[in-house]
PDB file of N, CA and C in Angstrom:
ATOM      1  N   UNK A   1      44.697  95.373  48.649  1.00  0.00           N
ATOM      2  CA  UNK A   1      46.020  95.954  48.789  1.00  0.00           C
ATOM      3  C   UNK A   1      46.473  96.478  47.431  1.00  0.00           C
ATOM      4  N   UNK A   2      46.783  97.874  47.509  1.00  0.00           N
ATOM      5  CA  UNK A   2      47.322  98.288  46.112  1.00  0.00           C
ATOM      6  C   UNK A   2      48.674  98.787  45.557  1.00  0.00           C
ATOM      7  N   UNK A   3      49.321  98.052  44.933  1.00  0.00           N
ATOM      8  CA  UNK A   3      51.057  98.479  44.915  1.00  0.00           C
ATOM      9  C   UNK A   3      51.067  99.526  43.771  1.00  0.00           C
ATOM     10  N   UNK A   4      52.318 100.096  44.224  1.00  0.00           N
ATOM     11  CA  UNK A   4      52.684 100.987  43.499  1.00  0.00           C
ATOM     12  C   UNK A   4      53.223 100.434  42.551  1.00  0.00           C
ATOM     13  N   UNK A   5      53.481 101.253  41.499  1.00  0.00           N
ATOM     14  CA  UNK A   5      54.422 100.059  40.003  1.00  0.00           C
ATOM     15  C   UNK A   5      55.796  99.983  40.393  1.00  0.00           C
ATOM     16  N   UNK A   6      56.454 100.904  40.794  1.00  0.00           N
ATOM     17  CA  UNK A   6      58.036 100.318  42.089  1.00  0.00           C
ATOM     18  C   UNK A   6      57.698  99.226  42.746  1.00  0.00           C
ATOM     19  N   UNK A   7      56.331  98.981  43.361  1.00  0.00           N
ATOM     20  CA  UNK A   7      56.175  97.775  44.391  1.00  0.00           C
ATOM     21  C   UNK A   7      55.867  96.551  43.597  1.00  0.00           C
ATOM     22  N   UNK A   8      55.124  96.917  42.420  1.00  0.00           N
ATOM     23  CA  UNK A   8      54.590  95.847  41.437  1.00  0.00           C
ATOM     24  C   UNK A   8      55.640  95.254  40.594  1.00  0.00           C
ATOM     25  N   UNK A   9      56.712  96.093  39.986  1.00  0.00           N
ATOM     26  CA  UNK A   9      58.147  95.589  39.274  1.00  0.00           C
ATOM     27  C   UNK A   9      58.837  95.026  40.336  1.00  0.00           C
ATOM     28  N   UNK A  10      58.886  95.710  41.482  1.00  0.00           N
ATOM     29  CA  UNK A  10      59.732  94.480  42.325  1.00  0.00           C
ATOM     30  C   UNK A  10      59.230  93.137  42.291  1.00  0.00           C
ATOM     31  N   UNK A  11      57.918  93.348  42.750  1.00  0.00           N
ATOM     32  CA  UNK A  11      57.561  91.492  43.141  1.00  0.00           C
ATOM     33  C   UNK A  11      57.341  90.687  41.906  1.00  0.00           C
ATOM     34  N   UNK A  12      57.034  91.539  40.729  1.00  0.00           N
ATOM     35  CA  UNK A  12      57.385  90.677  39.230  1.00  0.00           C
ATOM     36  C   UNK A  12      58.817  90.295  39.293  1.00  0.00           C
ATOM     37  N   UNK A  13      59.679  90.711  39.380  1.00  0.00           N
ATOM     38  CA  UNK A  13      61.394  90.524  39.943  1.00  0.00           C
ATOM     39  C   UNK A  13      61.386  88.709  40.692  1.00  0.00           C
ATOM     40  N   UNK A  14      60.632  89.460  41.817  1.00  0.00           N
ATOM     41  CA  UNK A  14      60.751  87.780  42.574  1.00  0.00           C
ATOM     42  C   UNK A  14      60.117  86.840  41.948  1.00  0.00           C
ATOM     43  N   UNK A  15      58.835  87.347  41.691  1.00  0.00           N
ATOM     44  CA  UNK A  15      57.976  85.990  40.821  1.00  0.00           C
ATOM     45  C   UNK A  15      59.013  85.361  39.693  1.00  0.00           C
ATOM     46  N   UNK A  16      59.460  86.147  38.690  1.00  0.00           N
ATOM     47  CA  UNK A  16      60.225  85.981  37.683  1.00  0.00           C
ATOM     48  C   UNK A  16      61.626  85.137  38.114  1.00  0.00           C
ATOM     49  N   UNK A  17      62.224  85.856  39.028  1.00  0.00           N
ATOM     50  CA  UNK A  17      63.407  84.539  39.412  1.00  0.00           C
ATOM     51  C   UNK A  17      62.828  83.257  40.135  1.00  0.00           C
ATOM     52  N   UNK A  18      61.676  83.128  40.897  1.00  0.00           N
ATOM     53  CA  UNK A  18      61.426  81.768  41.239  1.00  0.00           C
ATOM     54  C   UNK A  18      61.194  80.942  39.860  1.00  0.00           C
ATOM     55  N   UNK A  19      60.043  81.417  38.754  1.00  0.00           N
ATOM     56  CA  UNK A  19      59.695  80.952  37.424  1.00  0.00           C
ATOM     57  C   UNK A  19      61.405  80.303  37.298  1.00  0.00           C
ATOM     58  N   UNK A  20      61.730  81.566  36.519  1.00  0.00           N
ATOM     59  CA  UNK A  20      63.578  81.161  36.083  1.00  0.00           C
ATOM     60  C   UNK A  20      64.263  79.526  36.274  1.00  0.00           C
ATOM     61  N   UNK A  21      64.147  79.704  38.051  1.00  0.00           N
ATOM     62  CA  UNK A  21      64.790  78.879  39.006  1.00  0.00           C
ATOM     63  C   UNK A  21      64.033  77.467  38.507  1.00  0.00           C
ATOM     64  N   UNK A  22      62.627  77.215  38.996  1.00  0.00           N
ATOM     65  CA  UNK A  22      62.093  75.951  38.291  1.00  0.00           C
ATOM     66  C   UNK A  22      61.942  75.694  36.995  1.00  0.00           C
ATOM     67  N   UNK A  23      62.119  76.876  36.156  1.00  0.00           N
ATOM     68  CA  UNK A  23      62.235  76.283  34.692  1.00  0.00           C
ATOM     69  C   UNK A  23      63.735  75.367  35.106  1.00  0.00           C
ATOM     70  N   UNK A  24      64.924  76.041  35.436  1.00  0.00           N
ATOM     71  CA  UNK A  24      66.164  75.670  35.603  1.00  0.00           C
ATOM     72  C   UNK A  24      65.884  73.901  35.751  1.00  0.00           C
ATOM     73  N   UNK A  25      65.272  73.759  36.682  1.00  0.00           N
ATOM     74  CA  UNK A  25      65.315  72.557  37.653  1.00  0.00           C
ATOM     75  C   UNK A  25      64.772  71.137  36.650  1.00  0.00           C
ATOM     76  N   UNK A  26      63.293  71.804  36.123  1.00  0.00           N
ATOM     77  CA  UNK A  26      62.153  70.834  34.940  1.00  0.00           C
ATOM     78  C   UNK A  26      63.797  70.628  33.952  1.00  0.00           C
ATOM     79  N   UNK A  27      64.405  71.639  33.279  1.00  0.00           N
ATOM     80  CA  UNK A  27      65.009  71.430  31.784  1.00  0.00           C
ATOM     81  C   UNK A  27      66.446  70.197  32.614  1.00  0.00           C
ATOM     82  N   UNK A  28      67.168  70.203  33.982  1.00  0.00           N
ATOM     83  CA  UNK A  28      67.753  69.000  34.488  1.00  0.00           C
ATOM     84  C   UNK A  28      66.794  67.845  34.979  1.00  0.00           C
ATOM     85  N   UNK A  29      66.194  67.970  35.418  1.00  0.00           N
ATOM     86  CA  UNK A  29      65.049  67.003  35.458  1.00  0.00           C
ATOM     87  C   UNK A  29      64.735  66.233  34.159  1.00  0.00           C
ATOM     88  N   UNK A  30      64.330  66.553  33.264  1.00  0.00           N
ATOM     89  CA  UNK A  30      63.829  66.208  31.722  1.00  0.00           C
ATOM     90  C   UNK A  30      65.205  65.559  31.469  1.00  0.00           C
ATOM     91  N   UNK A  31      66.214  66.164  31.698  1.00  0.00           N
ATOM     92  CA  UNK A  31      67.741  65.833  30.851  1.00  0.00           C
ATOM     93  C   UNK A  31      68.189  64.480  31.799  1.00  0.00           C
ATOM     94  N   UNK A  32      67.743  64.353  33.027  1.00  0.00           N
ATOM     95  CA  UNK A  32      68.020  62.950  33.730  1.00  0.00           C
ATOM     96  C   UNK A  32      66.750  62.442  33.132  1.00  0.00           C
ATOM     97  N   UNK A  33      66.106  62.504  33.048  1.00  0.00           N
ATOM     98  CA  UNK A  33      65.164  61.510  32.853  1.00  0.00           C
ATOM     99  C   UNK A  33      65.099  60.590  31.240  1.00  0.00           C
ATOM    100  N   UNK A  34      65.666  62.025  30.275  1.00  0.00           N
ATOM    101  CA  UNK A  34      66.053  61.699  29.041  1.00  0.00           C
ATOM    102  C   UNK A  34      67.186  59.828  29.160  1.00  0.00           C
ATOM    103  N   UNK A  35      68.029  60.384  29.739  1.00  0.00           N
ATOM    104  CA  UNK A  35      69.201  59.739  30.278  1.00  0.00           C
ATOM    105  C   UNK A  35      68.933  57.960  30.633  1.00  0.00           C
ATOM    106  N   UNK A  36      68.118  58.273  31.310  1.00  0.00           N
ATOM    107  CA  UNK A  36      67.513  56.981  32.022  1.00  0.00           C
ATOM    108  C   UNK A  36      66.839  56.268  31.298  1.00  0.00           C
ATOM    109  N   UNK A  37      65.617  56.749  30.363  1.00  0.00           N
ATOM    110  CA  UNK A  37      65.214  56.271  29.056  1.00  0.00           C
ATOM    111  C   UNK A  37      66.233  56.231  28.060  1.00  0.00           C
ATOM    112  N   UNK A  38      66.881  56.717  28.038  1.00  0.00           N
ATOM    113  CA  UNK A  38      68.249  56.162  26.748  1.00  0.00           C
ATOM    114  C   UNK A  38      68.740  55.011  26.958  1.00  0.00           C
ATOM    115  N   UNK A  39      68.815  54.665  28.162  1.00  0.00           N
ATOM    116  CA  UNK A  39      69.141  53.396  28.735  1.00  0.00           C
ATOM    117  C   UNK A  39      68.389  52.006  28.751  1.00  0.00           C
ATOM    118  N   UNK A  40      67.077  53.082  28.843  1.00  0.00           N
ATOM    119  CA  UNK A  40      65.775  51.796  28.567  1.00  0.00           C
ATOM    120  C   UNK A  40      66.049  51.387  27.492  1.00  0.00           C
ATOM    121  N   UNK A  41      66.339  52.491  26.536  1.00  0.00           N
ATOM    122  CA  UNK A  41      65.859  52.098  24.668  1.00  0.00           C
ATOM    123  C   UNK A  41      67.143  50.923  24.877  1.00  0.00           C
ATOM    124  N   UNK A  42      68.332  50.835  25.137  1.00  0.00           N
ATOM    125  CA  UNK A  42      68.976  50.897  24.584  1.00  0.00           C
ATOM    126  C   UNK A  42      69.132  48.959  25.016  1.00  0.00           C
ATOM    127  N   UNK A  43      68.213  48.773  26.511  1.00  0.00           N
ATOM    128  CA  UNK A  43      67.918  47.348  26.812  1.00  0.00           C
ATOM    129  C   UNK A  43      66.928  46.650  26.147  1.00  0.00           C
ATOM    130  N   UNK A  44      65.598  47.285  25.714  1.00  0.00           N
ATOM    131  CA  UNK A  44      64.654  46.822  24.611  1.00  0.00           C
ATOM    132  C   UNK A  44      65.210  46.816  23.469  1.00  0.00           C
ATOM    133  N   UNK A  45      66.506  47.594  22.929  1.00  0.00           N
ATOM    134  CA  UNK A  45      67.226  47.099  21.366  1.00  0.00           C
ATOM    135  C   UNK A  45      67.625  45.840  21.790  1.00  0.00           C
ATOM    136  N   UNK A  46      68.297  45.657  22.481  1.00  0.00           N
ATOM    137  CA  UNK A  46      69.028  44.719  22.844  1.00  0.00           C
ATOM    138  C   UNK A  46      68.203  43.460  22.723  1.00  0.00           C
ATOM    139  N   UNK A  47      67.421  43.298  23.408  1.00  0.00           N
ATOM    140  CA  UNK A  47      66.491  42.257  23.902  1.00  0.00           C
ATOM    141  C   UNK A  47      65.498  42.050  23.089  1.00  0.00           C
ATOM    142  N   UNK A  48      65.415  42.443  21.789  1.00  0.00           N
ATOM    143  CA  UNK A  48      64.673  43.094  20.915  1.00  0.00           C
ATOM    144  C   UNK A  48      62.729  42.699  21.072  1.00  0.00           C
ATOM    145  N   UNK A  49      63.031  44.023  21.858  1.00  0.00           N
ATOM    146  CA  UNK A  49      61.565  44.182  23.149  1.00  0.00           C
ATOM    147  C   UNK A  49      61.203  45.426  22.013  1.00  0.00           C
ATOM    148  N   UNK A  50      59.606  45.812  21.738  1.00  0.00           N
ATOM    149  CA  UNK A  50      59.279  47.151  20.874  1.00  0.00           C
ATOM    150  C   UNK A  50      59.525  48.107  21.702  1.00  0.00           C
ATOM    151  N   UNK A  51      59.842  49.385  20.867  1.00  0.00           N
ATOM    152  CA  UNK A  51      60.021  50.383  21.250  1.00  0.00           C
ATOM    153  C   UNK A  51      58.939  51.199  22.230  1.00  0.00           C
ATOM    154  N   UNK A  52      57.917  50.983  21.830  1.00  0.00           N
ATOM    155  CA  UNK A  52      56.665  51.512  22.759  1.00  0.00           C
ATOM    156  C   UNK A  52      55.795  50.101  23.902  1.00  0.00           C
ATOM    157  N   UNK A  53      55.618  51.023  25.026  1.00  0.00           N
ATOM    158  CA  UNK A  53      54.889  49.784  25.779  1.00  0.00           C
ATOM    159  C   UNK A  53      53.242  50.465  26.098  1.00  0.00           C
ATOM    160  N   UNK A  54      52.460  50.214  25.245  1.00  0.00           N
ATOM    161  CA  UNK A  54      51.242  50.255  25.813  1.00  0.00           C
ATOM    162  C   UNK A  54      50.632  50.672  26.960  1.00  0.00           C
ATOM    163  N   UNK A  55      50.975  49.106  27.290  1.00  0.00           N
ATOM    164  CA  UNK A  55      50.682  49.203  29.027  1.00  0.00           C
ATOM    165  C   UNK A  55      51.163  49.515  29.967  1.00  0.00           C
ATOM    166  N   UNK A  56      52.444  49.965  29.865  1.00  0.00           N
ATOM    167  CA  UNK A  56      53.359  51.469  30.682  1.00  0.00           C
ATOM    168  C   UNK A  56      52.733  52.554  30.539  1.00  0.00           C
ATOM    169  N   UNK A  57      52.596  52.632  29.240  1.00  0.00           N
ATOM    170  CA  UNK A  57      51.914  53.951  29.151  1.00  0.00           C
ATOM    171  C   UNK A  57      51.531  54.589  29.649  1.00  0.00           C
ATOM    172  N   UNK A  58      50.018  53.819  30.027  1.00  0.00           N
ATOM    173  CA  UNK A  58      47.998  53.917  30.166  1.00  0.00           C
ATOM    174  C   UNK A  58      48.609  54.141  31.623  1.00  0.00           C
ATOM    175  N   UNK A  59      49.091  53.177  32.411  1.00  0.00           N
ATOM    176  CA  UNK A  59      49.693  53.034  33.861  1.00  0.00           C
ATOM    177  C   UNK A  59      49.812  54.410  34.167  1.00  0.00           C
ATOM    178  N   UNK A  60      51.239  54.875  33.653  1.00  0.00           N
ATOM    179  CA  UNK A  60      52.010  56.348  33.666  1.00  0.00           C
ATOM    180  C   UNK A  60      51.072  57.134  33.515  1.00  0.00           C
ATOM    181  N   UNK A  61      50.478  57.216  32.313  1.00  0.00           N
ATOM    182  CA  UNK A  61      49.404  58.682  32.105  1.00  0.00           C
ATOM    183  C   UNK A  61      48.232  58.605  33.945  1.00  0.00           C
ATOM    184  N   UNK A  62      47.724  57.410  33.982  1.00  0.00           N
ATOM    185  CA  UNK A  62      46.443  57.178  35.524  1.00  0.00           C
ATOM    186  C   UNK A  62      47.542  58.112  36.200  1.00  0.00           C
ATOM    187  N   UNK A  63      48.585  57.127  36.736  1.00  0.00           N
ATOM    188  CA  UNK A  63      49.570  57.708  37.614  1.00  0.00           C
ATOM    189  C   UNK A  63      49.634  59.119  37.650  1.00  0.00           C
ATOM    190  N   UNK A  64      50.237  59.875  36.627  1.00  0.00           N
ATOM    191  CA  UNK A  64      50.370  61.271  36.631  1.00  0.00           C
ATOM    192  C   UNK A  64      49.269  62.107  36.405  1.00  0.00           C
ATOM    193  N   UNK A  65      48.107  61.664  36.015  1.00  0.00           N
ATOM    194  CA  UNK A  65      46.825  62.180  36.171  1.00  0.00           C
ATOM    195  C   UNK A  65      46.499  62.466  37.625  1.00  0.00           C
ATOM    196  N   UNK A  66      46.530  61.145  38.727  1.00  0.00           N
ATOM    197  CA  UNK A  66      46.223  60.853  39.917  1.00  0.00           C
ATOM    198  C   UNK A  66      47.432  62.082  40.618  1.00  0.00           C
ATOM    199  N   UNK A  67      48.467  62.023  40.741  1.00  0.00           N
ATOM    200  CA  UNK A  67      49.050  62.955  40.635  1.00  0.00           C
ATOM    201  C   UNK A  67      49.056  64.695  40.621  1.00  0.00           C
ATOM    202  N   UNK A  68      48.299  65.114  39.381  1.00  0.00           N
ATOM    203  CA  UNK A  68      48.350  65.817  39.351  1.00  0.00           C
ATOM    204  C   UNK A  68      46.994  66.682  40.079  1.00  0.00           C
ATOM    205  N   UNK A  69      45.883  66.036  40.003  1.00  0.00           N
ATOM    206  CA  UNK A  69      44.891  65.892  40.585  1.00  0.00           C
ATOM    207  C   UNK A  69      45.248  66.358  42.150  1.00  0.00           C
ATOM    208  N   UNK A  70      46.169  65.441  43.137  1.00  0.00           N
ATOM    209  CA  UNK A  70      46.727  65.735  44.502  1.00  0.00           C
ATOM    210  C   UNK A  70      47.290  67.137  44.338  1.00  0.00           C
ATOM    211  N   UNK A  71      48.002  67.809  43.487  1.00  0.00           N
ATOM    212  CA  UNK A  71      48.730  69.030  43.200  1.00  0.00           C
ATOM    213  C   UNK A  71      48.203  69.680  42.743  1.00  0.00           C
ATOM    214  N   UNK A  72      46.996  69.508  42.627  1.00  0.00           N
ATOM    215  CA  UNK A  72      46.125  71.042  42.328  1.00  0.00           C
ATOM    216  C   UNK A  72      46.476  71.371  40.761  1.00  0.00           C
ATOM    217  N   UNK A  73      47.033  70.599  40.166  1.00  0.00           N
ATOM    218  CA  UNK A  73      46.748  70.810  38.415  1.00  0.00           C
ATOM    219  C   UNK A  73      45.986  70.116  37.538  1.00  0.00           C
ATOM    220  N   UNK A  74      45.990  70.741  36.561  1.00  0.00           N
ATOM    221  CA  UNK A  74      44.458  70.097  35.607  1.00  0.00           C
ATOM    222  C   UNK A  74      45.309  68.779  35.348  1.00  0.00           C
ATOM    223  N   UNK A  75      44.626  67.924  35.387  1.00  0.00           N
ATOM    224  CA  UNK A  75      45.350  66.315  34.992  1.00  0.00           C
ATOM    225  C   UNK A  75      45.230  66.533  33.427  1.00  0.00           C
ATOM    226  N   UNK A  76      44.444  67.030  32.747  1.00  0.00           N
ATOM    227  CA  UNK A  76      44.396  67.124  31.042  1.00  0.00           C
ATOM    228  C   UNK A  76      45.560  67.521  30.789  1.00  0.00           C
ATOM    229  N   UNK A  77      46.096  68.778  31.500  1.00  0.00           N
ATOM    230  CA  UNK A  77      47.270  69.288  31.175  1.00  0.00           C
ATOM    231  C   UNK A  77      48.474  68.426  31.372  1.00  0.00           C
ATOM    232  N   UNK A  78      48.670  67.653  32.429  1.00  0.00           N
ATOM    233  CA  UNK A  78      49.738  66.532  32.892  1.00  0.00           C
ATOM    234  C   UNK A  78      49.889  65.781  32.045  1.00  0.00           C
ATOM    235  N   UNK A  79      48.538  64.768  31.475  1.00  0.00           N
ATOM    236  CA  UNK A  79      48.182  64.036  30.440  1.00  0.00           C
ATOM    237  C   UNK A  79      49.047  64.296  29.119  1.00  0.00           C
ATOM    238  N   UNK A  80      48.691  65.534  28.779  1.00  0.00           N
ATOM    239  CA  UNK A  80      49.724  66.057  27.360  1.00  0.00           C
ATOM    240  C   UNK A  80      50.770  66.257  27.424  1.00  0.00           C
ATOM    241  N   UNK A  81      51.155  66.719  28.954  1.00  0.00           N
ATOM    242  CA  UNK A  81      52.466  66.616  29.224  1.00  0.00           C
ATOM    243  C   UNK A  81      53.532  65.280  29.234  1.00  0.00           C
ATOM    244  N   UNK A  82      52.751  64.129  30.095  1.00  0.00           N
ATOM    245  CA  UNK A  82      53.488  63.185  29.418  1.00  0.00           C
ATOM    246  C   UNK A  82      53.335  62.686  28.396  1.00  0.00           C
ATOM    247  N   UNK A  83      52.491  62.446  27.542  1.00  0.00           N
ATOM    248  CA  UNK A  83      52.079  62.149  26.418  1.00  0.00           C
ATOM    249  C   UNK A  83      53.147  62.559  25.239  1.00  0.00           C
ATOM    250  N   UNK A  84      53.600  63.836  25.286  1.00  0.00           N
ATOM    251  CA  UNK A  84      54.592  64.769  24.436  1.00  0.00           C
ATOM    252  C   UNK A  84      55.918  63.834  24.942  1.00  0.00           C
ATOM    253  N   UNK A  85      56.054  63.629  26.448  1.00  0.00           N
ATOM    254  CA  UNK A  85      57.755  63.406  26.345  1.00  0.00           C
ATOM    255  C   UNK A  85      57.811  61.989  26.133  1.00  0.00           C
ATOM    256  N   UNK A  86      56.875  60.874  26.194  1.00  0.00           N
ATOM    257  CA  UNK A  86      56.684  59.944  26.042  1.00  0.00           C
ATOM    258  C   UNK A  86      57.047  59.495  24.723  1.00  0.00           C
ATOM    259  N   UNK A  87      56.277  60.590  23.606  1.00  0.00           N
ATOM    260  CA  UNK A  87      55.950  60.318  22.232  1.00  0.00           C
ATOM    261  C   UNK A  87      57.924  60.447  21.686  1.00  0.00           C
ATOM    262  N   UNK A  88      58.398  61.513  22.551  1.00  0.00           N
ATOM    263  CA  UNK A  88      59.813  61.647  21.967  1.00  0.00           C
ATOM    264  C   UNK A  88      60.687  60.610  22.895  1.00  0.00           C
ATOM    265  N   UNK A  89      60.390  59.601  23.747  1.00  0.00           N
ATOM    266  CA  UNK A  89      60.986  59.023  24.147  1.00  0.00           C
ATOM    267  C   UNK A  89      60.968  57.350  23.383  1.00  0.00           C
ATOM    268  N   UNK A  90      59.844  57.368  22.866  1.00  0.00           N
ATOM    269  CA  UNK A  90      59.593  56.280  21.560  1.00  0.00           C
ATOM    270  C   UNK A  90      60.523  56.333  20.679  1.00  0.00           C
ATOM    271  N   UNK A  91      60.192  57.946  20.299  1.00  0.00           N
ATOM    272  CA  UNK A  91      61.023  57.796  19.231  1.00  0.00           C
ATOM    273  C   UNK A  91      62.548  58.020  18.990  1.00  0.00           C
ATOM    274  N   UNK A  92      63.034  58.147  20.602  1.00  0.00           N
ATOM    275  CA  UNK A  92      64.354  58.156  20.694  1.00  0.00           C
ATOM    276  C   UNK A  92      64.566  56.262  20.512  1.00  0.00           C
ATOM    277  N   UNK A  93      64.002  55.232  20.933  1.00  0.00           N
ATOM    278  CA  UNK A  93      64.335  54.226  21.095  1.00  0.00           C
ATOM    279  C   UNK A  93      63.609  53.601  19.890  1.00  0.00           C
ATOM    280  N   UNK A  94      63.262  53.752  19.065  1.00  0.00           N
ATOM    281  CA  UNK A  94      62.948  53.268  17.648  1.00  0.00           C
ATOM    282  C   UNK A  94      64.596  53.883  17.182  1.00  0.00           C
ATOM    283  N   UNK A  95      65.001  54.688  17.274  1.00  0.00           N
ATOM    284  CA  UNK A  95      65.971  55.109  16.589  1.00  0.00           C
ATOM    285  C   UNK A  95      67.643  54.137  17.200  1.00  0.00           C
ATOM    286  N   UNK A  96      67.255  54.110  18.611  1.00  0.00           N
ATOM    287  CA  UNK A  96      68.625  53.008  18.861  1.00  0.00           C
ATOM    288  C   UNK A  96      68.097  51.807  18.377  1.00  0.00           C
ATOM    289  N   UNK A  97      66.924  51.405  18.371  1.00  0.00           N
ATOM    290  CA  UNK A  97      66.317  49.869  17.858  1.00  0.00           C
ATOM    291  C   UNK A  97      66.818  49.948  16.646  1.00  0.00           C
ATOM    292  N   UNK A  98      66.777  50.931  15.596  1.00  0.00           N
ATOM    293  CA  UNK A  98      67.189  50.945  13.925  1.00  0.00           C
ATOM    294  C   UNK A  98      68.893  50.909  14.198  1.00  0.00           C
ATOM    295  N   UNK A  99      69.661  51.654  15.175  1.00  0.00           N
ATOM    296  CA  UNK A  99      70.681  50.994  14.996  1.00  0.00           C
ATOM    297  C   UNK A  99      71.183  49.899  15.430  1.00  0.00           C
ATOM    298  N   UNK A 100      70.585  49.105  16.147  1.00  0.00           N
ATOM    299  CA  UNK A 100      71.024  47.985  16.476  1.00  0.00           C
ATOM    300  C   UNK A 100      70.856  47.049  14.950  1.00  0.00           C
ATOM    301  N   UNK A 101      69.875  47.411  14.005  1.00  0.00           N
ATOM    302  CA  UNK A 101      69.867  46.425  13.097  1.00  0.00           C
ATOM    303  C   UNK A 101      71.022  46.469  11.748  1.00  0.00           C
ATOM    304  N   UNK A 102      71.399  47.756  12.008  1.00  0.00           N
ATOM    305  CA  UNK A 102      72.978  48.063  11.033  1.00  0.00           C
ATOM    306  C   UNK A 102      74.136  47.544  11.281  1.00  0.00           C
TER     307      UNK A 102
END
């Protein structure tokens, strides 16, 4: 089937607002989830539990590997994906852990 570039800029149009739309959705998604881990950090300051859990981790990464695997995406890619928000979710709660000690 061969589009014309009128037919081809349109459906870049649609592709482009669905993209848009789920970027929209991931950046509230991320921002609740931020949220919820702020909350974690903020019970391991408390309880003075370390900031990183290992064995959540390893769990989480199988999990979202297994995951991504069912959804037809490269699990390597998932892997780094949580890996990245993980690494800034440490280090959001090392940082309430340092203020709990002031």
């Amino acid at each position: 089937m061969s589009l014309t570039p009128d037919e081809a800029r349109q459906e870049l149009r649609r592709l482009r607002g669905s993209i848009d739309n789920m970027d929209s959705a991931l950046v509230h998604l991320l921002a609740e989830r931020f949220k919820v881990t702020q909350r974690v950090g903020e019970l391991k300051a408390t309880a003075g539990l370390p900031a990183a859990d290992p064995e959540r981790e390893a769990a989480q990464i199988a999990r979202l590997r297994a995951l991504a695997v069912e959804a037809d995406l490269d699990p390597e890619f998932a892997e780094k994906f949580l890996t990245f928000i993980v690494r800034e979710v440490v280090r959001h709660h090392e940082q309430i852990a340092a203020k709990q000690v002031d």
